[in-house]
Protein backbone atom coordinates (compact mmCIF):
# COMPACT_ATOMS: atom_id res chain seq x y z
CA UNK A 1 -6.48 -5.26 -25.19
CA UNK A 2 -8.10 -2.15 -26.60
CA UNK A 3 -7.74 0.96 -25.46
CA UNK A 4 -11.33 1.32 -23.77
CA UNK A 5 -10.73 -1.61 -21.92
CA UNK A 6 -6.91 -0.85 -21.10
CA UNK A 7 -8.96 2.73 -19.87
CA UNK A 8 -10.99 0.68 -17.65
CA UNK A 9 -8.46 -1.39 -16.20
CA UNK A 10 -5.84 1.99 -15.34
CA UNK A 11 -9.08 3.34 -13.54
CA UNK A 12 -9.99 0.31 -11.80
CA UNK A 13 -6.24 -0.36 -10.22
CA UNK A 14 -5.27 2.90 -9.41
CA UNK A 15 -9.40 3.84 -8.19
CA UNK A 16 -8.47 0.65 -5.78
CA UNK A 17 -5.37 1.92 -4.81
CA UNK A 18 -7.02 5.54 -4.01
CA UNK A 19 -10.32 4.05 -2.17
CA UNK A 20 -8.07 2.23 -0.25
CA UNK A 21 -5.40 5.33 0.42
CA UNK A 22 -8.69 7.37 1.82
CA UNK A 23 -9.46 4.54 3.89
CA UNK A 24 -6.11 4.53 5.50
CA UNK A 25 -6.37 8.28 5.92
CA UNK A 26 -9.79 7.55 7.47
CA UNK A 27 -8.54 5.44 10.01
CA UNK A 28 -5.39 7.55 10.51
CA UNK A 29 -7.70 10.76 11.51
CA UNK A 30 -9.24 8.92 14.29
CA UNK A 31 -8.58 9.34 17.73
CA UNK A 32 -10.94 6.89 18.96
CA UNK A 33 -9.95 3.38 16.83
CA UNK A 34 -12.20 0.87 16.62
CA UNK A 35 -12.03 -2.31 18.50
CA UNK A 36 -9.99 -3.97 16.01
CA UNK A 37 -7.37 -1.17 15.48
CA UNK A 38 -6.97 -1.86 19.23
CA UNK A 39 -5.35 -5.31 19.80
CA UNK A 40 -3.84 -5.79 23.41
CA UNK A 41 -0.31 -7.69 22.68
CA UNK A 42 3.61 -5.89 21.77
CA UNK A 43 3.63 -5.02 18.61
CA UNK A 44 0.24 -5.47 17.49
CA UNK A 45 0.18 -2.05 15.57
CA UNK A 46 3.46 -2.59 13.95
CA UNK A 47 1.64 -6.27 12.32
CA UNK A 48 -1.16 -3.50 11.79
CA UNK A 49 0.85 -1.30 9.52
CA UNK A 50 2.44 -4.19 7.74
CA UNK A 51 -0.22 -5.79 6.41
CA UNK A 52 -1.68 -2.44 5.99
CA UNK A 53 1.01 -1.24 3.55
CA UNK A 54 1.18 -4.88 2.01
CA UNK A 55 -1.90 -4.36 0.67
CA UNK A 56 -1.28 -0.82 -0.08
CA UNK A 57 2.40 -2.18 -1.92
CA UNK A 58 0.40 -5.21 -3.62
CA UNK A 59 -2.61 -2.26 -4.95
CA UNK A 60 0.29 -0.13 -6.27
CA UNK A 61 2.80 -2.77 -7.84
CA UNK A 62 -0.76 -3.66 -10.07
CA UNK A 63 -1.27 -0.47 -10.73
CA UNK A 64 2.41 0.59 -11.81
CA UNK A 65 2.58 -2.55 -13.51
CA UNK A 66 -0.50 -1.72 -15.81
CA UNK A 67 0.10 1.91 -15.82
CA UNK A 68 3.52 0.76 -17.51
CA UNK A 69 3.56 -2.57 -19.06
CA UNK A 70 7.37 -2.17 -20.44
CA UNK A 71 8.87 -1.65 -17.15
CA UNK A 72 11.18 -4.57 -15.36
CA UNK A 73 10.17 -6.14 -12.47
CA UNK A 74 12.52 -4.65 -10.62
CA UNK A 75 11.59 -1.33 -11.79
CA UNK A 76 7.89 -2.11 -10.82
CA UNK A 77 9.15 -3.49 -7.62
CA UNK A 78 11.21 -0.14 -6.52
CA UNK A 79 8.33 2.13 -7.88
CA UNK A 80 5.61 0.77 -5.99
CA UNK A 81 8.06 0.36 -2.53
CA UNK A 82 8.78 3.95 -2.96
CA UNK A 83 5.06 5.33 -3.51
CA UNK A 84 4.22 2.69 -0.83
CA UNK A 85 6.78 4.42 1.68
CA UNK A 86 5.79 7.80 0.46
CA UNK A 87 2.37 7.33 1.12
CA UNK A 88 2.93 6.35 4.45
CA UNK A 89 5.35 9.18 5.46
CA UNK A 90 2.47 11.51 4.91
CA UNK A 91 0.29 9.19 6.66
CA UNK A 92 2.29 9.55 9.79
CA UNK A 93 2.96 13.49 8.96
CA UNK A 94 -0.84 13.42 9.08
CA UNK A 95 -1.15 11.96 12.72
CA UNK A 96 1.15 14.11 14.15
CA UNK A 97 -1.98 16.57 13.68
CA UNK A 98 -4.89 14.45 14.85
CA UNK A 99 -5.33 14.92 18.61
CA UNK A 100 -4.18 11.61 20.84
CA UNK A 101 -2.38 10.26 17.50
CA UNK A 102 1.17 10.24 17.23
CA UNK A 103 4.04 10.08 14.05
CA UNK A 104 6.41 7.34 15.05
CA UNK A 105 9.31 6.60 13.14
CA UNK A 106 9.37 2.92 13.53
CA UNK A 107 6.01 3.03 12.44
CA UNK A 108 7.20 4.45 8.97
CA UNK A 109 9.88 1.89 8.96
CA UNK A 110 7.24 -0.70 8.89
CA UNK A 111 5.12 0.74 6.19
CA UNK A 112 7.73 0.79 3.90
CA UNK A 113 8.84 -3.11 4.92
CA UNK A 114 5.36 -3.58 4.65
CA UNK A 115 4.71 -1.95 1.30
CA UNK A 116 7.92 -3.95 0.24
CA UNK A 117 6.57 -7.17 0.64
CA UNK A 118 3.34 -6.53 -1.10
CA UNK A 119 4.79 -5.30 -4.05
CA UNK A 120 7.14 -8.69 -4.06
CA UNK A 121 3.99 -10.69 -3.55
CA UNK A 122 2.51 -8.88 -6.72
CA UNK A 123 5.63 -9.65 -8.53
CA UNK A 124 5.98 -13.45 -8.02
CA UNK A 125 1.90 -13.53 -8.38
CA UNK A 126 2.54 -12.33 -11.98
CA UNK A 127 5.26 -14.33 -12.81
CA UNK A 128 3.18 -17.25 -12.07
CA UNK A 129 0.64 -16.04 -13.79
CA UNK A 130 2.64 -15.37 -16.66
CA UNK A 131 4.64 -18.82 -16.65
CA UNK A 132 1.21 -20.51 -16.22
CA UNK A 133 0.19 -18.78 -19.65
């Protein structure tokens, strides 16, 4: 890979991983959801913020993994749970400050499970990938 192209790739993961950060942040500001945000069944907004953040932990895992190729899966793993659980402490921090939004603990707690499982799904995509190869 040369280093233009490397460039291009670094940009294009972590420009995903931002575009889709503002669009959570979007969402989070709002008061008024739409429709969709509104599902009528227990627990539909904790399934919400799973898959949420397991798209949010697969984004980062590709990022961190391209960012730095040498690290261990593990290592990759942890990294991208963390920023995953990071990010969405400050998203609930945030929506203690929009009107008629509220922070809710177990609503971090899934974030982070969420972000979790994405960044696992990232890893045994690549190792697939990479025993395919």
């Amino acid at each position: 890979m040369t280093p233009t192209s490397r460039r291009r790739a670094l940009l294009g993961r972590w420009g995903l991983l931002v575009a889709y950060s503002a669009l959570i942040f979007v969402l989070s500001s709002r008061s008024d959801l739409p429709e969709i945000e509104r599902l009528e069944f227990p627990g539909a907004d904790k399934i919400q913020h799973g898959v949420a953040y397991a798209v949010w932990g697969f984004l980062g895992s590709s990022a961190v993994s391209a960012t730095w190729p040498g690290l261990s899966r593990p290592a990759v793993l942890c990294t991208a749970w963390l920023l995953g659980a990071l990010y969405g402490a400050s998203d609930e921090l945030h929506q203690r400050f929009v009107p008629g939004r509220e922070a809710d603990p177990l609503d971090l707690a899934v974030d982070a499970a969420g972000s979790l499982l994405g960044a696992a799904l990232h890893a045994a995509w690549r190792w697939r990938r990479e025993r395919r190869r």
